[in-house]
C-alpha atoms as a PDB file:
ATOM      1  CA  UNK A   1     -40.387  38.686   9.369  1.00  0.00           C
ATOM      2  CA  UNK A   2     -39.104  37.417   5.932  1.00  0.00           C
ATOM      3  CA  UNK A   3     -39.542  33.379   4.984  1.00  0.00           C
ATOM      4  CA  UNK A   4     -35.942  33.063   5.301  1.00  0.00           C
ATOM      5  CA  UNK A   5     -35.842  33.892   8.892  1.00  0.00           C
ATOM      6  CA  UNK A   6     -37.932  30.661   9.691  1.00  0.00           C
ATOM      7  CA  UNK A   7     -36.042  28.543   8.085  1.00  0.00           C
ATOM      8  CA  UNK A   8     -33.309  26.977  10.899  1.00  0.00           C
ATOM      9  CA  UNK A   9     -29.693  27.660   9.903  1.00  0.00           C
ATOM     10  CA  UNK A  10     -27.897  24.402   8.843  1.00  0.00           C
ATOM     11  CA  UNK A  11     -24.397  24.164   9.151  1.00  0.00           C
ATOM     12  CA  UNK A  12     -22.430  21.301   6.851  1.00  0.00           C
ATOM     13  CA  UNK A  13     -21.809  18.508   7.903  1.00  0.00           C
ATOM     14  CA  UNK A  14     -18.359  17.216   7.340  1.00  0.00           C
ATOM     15  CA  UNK A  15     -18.110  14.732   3.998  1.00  0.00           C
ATOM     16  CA  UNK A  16     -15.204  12.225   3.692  1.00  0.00           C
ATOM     17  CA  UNK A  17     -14.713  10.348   0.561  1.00  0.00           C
ATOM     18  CA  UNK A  18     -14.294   6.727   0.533  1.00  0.00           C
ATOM     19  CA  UNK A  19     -12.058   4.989  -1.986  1.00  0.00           C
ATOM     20  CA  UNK A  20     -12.264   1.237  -2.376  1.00  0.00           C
ATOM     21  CA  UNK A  21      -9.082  -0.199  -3.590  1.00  0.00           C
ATOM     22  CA  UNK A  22      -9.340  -4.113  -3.491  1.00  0.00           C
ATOM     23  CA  UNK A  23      -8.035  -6.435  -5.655  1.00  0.00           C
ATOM     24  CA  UNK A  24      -5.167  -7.179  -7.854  1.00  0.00           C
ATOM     25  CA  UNK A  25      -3.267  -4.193  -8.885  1.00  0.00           C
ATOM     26  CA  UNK A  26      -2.354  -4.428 -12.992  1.00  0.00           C
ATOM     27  CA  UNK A  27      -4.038  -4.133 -16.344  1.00  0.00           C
ATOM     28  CA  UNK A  28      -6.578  -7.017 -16.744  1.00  0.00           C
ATOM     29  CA  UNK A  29     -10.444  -5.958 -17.051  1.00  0.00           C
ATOM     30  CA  UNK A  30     -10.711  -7.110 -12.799  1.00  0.00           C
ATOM     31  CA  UNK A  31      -7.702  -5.258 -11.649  1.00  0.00           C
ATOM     32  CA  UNK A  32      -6.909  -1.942 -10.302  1.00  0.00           C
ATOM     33  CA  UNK A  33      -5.157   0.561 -13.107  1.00  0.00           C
ATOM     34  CA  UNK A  34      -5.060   4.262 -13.188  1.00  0.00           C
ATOM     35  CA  UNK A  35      -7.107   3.963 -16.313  1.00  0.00           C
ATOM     36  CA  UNK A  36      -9.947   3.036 -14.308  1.00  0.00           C
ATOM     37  CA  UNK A  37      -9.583   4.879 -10.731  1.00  0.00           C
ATOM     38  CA  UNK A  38      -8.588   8.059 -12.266  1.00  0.00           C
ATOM     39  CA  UNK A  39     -12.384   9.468 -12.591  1.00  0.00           C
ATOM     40  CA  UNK A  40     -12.855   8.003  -8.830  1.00  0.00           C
ATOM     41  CA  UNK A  41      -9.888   9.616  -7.669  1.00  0.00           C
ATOM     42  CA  UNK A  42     -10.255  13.075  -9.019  1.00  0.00           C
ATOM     43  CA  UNK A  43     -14.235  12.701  -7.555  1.00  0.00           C
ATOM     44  CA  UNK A  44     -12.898  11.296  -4.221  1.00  0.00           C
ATOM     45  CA  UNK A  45     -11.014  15.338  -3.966  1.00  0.00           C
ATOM     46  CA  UNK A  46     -12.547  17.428  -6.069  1.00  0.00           C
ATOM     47  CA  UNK A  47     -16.524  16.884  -5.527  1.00  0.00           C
ATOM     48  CA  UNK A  48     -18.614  18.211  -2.309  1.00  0.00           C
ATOM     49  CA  UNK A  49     -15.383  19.417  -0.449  1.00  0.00           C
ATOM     50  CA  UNK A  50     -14.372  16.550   1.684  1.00  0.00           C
ATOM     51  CA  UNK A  51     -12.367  17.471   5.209  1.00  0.00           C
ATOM     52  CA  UNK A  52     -10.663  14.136   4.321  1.00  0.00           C
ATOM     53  CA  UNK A  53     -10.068  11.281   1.519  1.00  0.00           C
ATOM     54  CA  UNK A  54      -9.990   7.619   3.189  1.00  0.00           C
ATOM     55  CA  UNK A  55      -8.796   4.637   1.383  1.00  0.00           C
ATOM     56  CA  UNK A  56     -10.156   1.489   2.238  1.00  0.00           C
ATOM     57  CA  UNK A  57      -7.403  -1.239   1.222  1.00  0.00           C
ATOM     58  CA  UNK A  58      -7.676  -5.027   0.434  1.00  0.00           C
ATOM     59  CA  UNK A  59      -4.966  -5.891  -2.398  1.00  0.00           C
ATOM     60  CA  UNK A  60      -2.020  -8.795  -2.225  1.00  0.00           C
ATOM     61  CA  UNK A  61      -0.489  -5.955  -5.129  1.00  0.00           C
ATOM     62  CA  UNK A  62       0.838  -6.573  -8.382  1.00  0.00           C
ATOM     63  CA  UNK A  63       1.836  -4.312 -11.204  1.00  0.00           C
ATOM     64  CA  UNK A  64       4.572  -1.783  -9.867  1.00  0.00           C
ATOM     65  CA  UNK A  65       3.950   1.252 -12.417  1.00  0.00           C
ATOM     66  CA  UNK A  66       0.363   1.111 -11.416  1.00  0.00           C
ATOM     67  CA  UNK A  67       0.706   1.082  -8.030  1.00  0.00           C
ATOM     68  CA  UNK A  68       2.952   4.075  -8.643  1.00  0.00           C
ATOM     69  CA  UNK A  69       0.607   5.582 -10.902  1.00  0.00           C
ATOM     70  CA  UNK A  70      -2.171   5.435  -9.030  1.00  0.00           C
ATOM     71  CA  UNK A  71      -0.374   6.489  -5.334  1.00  0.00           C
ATOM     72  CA  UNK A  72       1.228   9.884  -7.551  1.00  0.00           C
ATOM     73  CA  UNK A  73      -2.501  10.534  -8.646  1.00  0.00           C
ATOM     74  CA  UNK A  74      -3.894  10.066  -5.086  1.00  0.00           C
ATOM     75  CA  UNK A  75      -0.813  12.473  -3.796  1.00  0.00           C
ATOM     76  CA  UNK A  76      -1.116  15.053  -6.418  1.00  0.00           C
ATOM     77  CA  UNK A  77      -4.372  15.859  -5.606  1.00  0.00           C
ATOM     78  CA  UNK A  78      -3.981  15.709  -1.976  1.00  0.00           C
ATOM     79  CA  UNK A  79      -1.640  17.889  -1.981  1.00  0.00           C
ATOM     80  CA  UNK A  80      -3.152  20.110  -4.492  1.00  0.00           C
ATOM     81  CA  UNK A  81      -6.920  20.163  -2.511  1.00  0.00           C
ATOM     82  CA  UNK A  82      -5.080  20.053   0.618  1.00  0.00           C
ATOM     83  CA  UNK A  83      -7.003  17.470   1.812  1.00  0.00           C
ATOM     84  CA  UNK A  84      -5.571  14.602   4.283  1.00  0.00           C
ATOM     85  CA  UNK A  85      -5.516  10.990   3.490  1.00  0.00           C
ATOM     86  CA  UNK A  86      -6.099   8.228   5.188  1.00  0.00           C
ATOM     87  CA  UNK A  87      -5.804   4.579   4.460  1.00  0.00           C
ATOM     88  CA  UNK A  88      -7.162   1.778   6.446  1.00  0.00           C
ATOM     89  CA  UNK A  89      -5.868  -1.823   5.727  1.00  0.00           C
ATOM     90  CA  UNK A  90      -8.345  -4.787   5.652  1.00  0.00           C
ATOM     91  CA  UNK A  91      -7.486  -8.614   4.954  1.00  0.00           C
ATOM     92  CA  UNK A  92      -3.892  -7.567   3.137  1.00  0.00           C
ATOM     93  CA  UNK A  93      -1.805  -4.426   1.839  1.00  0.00           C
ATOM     94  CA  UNK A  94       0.730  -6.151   0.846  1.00  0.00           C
ATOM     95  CA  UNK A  95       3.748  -5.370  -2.209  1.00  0.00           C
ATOM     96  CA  UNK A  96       2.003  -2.741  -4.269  1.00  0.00           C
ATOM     97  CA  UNK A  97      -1.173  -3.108  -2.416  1.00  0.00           C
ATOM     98  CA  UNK A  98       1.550  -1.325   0.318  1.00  0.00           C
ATOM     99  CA  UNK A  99       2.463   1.213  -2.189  1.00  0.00           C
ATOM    100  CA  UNK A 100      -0.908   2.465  -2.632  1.00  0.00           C
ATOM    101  CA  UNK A 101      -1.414   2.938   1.089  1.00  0.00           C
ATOM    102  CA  UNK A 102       1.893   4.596   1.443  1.00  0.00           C
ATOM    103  CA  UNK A 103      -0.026   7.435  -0.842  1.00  0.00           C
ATOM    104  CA  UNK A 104      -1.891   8.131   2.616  1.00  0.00           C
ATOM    105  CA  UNK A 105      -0.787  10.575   5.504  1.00  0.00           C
ATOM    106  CA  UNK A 106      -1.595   7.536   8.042  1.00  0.00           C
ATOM    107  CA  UNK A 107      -2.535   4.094   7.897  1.00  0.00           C
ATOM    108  CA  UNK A 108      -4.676   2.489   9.988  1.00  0.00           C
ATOM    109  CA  UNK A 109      -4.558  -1.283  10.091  1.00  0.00           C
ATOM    110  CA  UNK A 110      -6.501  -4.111  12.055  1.00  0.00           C
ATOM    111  CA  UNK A 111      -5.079  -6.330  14.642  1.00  0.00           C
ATOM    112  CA  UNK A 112      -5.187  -8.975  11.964  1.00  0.00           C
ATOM    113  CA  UNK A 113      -4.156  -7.358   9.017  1.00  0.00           C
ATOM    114  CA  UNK A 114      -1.580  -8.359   6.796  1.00  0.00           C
ATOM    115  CA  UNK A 115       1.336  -4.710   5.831  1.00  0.00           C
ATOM    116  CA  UNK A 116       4.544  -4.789   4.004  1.00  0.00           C
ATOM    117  CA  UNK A 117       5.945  -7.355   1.338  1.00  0.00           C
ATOM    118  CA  UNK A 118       8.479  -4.129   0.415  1.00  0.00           C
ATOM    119  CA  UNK A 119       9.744  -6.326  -2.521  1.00  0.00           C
ATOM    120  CA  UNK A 120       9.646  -7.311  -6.061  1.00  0.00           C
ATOM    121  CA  UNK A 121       8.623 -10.663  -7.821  1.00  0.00           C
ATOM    122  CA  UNK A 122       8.048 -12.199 -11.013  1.00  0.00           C
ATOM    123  CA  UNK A 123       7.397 -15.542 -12.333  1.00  0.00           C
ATOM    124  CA  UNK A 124       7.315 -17.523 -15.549  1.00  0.00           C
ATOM    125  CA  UNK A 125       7.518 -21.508 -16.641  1.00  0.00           C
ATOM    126  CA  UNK A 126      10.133 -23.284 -18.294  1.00  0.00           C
ATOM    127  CA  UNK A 127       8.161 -25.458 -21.718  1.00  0.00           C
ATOM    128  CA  UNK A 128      10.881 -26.731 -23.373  1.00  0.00           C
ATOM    129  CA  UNK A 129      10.933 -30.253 -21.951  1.00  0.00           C
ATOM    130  CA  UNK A 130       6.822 -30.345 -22.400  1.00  0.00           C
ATOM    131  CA  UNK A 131       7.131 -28.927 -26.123  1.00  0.00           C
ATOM    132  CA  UNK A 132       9.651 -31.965 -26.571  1.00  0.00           C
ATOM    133  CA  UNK A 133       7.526 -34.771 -25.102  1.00  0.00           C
ATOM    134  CA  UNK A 134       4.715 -33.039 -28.030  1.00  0.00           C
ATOM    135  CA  UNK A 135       7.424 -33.184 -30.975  1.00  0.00           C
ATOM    136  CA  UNK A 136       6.773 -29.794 -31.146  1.00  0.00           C
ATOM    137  CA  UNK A 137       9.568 -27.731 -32.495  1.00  0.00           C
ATOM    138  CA  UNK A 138       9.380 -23.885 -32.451  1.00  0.00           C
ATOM    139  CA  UNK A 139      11.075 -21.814 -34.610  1.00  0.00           C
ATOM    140  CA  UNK A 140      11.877 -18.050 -33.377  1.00  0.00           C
ATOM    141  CA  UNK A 141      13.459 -15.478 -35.858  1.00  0.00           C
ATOM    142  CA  UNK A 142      14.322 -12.346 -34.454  1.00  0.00           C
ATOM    143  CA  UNK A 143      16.050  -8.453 -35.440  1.00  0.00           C
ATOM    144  CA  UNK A 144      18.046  -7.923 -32.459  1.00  0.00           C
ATOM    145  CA  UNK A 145      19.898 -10.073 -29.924  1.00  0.00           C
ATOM    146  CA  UNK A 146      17.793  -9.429 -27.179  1.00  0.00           C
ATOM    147  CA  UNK A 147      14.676  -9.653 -28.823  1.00  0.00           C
ATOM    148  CA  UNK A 148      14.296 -13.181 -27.117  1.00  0.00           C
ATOM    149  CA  UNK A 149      15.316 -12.374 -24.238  1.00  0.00           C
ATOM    150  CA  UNK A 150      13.747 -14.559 -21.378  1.00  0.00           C
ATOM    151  CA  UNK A 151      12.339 -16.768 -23.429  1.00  0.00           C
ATOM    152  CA  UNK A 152       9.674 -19.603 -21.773  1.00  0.00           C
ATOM    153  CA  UNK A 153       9.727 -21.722 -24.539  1.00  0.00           C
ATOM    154  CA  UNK A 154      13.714 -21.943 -24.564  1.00  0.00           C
ATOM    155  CA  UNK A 155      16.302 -23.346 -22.260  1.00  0.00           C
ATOM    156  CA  UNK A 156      17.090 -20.429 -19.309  1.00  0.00           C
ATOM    157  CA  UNK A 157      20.139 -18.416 -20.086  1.00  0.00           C
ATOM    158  CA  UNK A 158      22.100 -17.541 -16.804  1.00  0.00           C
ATOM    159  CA  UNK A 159      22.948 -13.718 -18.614  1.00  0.00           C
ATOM    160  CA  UNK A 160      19.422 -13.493 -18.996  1.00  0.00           C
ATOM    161  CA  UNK A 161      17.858 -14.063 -15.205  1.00  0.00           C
ATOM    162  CA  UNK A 162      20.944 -11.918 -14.243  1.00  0.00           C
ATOM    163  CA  UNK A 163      19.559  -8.581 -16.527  1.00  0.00           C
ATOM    164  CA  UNK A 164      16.035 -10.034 -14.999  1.00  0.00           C
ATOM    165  CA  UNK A 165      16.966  -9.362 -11.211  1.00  0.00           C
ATOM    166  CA  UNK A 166      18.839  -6.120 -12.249  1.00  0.00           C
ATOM    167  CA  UNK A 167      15.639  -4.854 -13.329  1.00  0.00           C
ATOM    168  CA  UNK A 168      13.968  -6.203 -10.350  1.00  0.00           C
ATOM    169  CA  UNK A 169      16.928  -4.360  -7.965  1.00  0.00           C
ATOM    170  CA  UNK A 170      15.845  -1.329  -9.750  1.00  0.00           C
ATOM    171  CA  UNK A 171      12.321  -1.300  -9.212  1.00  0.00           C
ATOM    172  CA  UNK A 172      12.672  -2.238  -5.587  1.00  0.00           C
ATOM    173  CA  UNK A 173      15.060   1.008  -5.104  1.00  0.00           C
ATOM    174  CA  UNK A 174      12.064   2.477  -6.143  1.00  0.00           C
ATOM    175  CA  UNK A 175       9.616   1.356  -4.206  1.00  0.00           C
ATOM    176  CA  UNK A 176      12.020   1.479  -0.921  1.00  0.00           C
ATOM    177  CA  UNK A 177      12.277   5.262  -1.850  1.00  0.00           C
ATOM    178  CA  UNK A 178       8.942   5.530  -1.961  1.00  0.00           C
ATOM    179  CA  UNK A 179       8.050   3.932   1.665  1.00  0.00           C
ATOM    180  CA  UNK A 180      10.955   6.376   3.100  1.00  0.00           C
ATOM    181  CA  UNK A 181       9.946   9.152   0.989  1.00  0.00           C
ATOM    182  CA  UNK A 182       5.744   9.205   2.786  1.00  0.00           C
ATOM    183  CA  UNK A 183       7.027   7.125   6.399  1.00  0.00           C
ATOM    184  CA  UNK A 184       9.979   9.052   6.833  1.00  0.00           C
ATOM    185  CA  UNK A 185      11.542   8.626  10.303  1.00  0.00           C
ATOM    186  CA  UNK A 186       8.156   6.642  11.222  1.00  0.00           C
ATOM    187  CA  UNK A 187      10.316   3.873   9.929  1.00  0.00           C
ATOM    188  CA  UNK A 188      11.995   1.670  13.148  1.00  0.00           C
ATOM    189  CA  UNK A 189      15.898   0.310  12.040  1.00  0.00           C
ATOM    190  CA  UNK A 190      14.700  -2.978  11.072  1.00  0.00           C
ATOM    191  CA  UNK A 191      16.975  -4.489   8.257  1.00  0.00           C
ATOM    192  CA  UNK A 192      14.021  -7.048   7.425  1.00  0.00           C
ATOM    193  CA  UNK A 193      12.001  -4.332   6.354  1.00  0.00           C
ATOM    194  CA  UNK A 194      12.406  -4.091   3.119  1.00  0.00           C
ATOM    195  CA  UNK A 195      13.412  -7.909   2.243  1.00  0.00           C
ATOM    196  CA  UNK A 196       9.749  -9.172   1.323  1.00  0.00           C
ATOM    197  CA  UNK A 197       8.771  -9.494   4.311  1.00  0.00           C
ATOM    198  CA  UNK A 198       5.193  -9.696   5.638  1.00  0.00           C
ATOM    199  CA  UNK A 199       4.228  -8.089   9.333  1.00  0.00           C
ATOM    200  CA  UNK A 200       0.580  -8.162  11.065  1.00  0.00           C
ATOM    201  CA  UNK A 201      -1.146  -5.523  12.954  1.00  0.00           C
ATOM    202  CA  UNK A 202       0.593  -4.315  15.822  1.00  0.00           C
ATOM    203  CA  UNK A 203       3.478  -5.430  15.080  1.00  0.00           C
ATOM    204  CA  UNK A 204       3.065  -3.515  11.353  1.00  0.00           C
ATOM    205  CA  UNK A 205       2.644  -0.502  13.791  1.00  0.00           C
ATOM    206  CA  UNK A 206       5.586  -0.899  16.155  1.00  0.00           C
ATOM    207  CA  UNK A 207       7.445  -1.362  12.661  1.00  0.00           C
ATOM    208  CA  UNK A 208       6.349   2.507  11.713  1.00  0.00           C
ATOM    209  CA  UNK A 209       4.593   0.807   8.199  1.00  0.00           C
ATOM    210  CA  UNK A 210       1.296   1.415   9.979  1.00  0.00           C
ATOM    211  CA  UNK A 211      -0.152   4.248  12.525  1.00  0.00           C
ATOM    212  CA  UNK A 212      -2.149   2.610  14.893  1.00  0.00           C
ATOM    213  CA  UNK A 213      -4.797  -0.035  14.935  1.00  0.00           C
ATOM    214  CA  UNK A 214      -8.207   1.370  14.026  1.00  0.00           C
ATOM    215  CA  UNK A 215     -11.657   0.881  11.380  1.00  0.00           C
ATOM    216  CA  UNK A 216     -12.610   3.861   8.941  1.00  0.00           C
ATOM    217  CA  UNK A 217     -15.369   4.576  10.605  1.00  0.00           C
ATOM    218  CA  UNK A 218     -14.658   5.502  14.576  1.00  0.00           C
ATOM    219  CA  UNK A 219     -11.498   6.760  13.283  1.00  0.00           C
ATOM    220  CA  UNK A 220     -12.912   9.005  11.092  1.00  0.00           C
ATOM    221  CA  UNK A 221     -15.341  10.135  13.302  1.00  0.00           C
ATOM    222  CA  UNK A 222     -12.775  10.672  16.136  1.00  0.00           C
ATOM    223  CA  UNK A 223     -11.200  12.970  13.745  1.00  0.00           C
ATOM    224  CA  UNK A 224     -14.306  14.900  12.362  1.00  0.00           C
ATOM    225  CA  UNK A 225     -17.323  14.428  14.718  1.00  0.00           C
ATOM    226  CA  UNK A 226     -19.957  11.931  15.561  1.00  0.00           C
ATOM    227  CA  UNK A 227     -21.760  14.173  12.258  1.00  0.00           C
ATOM    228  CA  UNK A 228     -19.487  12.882   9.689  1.00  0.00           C
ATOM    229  CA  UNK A 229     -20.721  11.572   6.324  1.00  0.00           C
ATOM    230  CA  UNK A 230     -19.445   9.201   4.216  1.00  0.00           C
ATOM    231  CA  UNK A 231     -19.620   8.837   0.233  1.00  0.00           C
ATOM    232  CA  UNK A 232     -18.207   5.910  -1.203  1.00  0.00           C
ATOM    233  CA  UNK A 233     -17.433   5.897  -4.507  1.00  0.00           C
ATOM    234  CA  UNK A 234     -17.024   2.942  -6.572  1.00  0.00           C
ATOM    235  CA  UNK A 235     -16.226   1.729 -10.391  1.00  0.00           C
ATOM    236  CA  UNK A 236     -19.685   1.196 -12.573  1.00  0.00           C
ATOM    237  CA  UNK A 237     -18.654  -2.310 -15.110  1.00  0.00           C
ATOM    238  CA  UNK A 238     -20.298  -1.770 -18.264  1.00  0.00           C
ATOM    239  CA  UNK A 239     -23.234  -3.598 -19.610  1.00  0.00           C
ATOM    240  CA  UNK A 240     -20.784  -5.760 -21.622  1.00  0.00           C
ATOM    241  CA  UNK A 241     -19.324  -6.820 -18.448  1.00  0.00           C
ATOM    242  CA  UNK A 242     -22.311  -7.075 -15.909  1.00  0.00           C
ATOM    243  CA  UNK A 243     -23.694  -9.488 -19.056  1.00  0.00           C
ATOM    244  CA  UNK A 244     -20.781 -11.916 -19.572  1.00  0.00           C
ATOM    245  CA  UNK A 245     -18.984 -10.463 -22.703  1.00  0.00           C
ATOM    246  CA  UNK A 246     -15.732 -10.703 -20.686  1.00  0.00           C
ATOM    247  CA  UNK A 247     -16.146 -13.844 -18.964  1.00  0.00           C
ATOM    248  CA  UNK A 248     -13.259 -15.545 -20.574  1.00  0.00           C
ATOM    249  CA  UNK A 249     -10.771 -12.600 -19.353  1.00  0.00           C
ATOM    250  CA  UNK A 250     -12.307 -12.503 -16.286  1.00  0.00           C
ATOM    251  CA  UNK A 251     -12.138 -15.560 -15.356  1.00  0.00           C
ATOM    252  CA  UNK A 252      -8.493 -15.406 -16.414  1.00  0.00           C
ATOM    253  CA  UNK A 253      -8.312 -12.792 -13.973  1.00  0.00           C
ATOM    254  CA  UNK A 254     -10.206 -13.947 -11.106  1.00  0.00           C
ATOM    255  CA  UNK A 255      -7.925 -17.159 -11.064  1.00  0.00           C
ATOM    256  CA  UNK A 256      -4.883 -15.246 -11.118  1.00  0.00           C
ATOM    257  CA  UNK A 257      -6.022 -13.074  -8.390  1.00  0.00           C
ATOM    258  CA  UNK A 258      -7.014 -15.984  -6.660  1.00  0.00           C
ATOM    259  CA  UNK A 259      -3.818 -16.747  -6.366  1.00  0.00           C
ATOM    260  CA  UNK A 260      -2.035 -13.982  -5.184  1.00  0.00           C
ATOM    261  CA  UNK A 261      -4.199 -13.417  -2.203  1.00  0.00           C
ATOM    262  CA  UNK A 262      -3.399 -17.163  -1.373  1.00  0.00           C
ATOM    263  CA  UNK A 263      -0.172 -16.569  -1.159  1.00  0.00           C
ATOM    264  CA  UNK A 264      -1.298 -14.925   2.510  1.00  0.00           C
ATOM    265  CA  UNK A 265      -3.513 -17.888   3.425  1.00  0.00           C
ATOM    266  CA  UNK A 266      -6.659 -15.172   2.135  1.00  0.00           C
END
């Protein structure tokens, strides 16, 4: 009888990839960019042959062409592997932190969590009245008539915030298509939906923005077997950063995030 014949036969168990998205979503050295998830991403499908990508989500959102970015990269390789995807929602998925789970084929949220904010927001001070109290005067020269467009340091200009909320009605067509594009007729008639606002758990579910209630783990291993594995994969700083080179930025950063999860009570 030949060695091979006394070794036992394993058969593989079933791998799914876990993707940690949390945090701000944007271009700072603490936030989530396709820059920096695109090796993670392109792991998550294309190493060890998963039977499934899951996305575990914890972002209040932020930049719009990264969410975008990084839910097209997360789709085109789905559907490319053809391998399902599955978010589940933690403390918040809300504005773009929404758009990223949308990338999934369901979403799985907790009976706490925080789904939606389908909207778009931005938000800048008004200095002129401080730069006057100073006696500072600021001089601005400019090629181009809109080359000042919006400016913080000057008095507001009503044609100005009106091109401003054209651009945001244009990005939230966008992202609307994009929830109706991946939740289809999942979607309940609701016409709150897509004003901004915020929904939680069940109610996220009853709304079609979520799939059921459920944790990555049992769900997963309803799905694949009490045998699933799970490799997480996760975004190595470099020794700059795990010694304080960045500390200024980050701290920037971590204040600024700060705030937008606050902005849920987080």
């Amino acid at each position: 009888m030949g060695m091979r014949h006394l070794i036992p036969i394993l058969k593989d168990r079933p791998v799914v990839s876990v993707l940690r998205l949390q945090g701000q979503i944007g271009t700072s050295g603490r936030s989530l960019d396709l820059n920096g998830l695109a090796p993670l991403i392109d792991r998550a499908f294309r190493r060890g042959r998963p039977v499934a990508v899951a996305l575990e989500i914890n972002s209040p959102g932020g930049s719009a062409v990264q969410s975008s970015l990084i839910a097209a990269r997360i789709r085109s390789l789905a559907e490319e592997k053809g391998i399902p995807v599955f978010a589940f929602v933690e403390d918040v998925a809300a504005s773009g932190g929404y758009w990223l789970a949308s990338a999934a084929d369901e979403i799985y949220v907790d009976a706490t969590s925080m789904v939606g904010s389908i909207g778009v927001i931005t938000a800048t001070f008004g200095l002129t009245g401080a730069m006057e109290k100073a006696g500072v005067e600021r001089r601005v020269y400019t090629a181009g008539e809109s080359k000042s467009l919006l400016d913080p340091f000057g008095p507001e200009k009503p044609e100005d915030v009106t091109k401003l909320k054209g651009w945001l009605a244009e990005i939230h067509q966008v992202f609307i298509a994009q929830i109706k594009s991946r939740r289809g007729a999942k979607l309940v008639a609701d016409e709150n939906l897509f004003t901004g606002e915020i929904w939680i758990g069940e109610t996220a579910v009853a709304k079609g923005l979520a799939d059921g209630l459920g944790h990555l783990v049992p769900v997963m291993r309803r799905k694949f077997g009490d045998k699933v594995q799970f490799r997480r994969l996760s975004a190595r700083r470099s020794i700059w950063q795990r010694f304080g080179a960045q500390i200024a930025g980050d701290t920037l950063a971590a204040v600024e995030e700060r705030a937008s999860y606050a902005r849920f009570g987080l």
